[in-house]
Protein backbone atom coordinates (compact mmCIF):
# COMPACT_ATOMS: atom_id res chain seq x y z
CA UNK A 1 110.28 49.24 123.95
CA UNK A 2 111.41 52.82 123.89
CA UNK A 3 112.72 54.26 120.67
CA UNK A 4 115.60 57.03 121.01
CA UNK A 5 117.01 59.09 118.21
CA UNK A 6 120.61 59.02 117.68
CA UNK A 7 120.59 62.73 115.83
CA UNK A 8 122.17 64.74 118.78
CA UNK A 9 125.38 62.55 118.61
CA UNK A 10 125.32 62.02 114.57
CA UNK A 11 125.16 65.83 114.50
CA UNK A 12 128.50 66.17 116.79
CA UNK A 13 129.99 63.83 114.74
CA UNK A 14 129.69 65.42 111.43
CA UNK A 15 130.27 69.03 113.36
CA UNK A 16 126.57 70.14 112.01
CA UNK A 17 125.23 72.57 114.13
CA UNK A 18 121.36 72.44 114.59
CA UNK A 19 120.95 75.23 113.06
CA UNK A 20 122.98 74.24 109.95
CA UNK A 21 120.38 71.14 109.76
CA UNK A 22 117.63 73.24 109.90
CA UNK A 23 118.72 75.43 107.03
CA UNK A 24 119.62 72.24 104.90
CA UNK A 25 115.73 70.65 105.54
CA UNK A 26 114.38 74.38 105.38
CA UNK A 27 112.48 73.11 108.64
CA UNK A 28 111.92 75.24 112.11
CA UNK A 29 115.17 75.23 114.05
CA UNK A 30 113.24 74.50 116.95
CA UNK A 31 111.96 71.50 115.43
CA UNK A 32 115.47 70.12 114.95
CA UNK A 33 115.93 71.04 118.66
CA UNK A 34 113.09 69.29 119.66
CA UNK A 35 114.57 66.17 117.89
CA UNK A 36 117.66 66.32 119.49
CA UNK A 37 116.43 66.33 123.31
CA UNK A 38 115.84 63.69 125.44
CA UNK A 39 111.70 64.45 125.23
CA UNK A 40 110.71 63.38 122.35
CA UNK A 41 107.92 61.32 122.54
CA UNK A 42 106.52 61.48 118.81
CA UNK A 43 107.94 62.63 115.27
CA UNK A 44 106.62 62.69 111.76
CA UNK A 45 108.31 59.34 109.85
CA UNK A 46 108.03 62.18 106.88
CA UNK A 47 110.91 64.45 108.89
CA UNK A 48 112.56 61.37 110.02
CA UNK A 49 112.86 60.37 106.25
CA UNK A 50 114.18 63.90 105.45
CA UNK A 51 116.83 63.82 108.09
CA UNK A 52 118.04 60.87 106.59
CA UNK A 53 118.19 62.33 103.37
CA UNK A 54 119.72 65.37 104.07
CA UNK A 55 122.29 63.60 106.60
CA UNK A 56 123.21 60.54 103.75
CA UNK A 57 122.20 57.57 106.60
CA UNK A 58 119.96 54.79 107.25
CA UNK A 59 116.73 54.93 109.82
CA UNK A 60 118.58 52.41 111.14
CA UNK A 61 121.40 54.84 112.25
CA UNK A 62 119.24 57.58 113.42
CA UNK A 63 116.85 55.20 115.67
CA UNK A 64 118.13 53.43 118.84
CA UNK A 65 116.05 50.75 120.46
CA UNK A 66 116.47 51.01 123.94
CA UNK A 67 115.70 48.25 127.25
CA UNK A 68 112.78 49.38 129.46
């Protein structure tokens, strides 16, 4: 079952730019990027945790179980 992350849209949302995320984790922008495509295929559960920190939601918000 694939696993798709939600941050993209939660980022539009809230009107925080990538970049602004970035700054806020003191992470890569490109990183943040990366996280926000439609290719990810692996992440850290330590930068997952962070976003959620930094972004005041659940893992449950940020991950999206999707059909095959």
């Amino acid at each position: 079952m694939p696993v798709r992350l939600r941050l993209r849209e939660i980022l539009e949302e809230r009107g925080i730019s990538q970049r602004e995320l970035a700054r806020r984790m003191n992470i890569r922008s490109s990183t943040v990027s990366h996280l926000c495509s439609d290719k990810v295929n692996a992440a850290y559960f330590d930068t997952l945790e962070q976003i959620c920190r930094t972004l005041n939601i659940s893992l449950n918000e940020l991950l999206v179980l999707e059909d095959e």
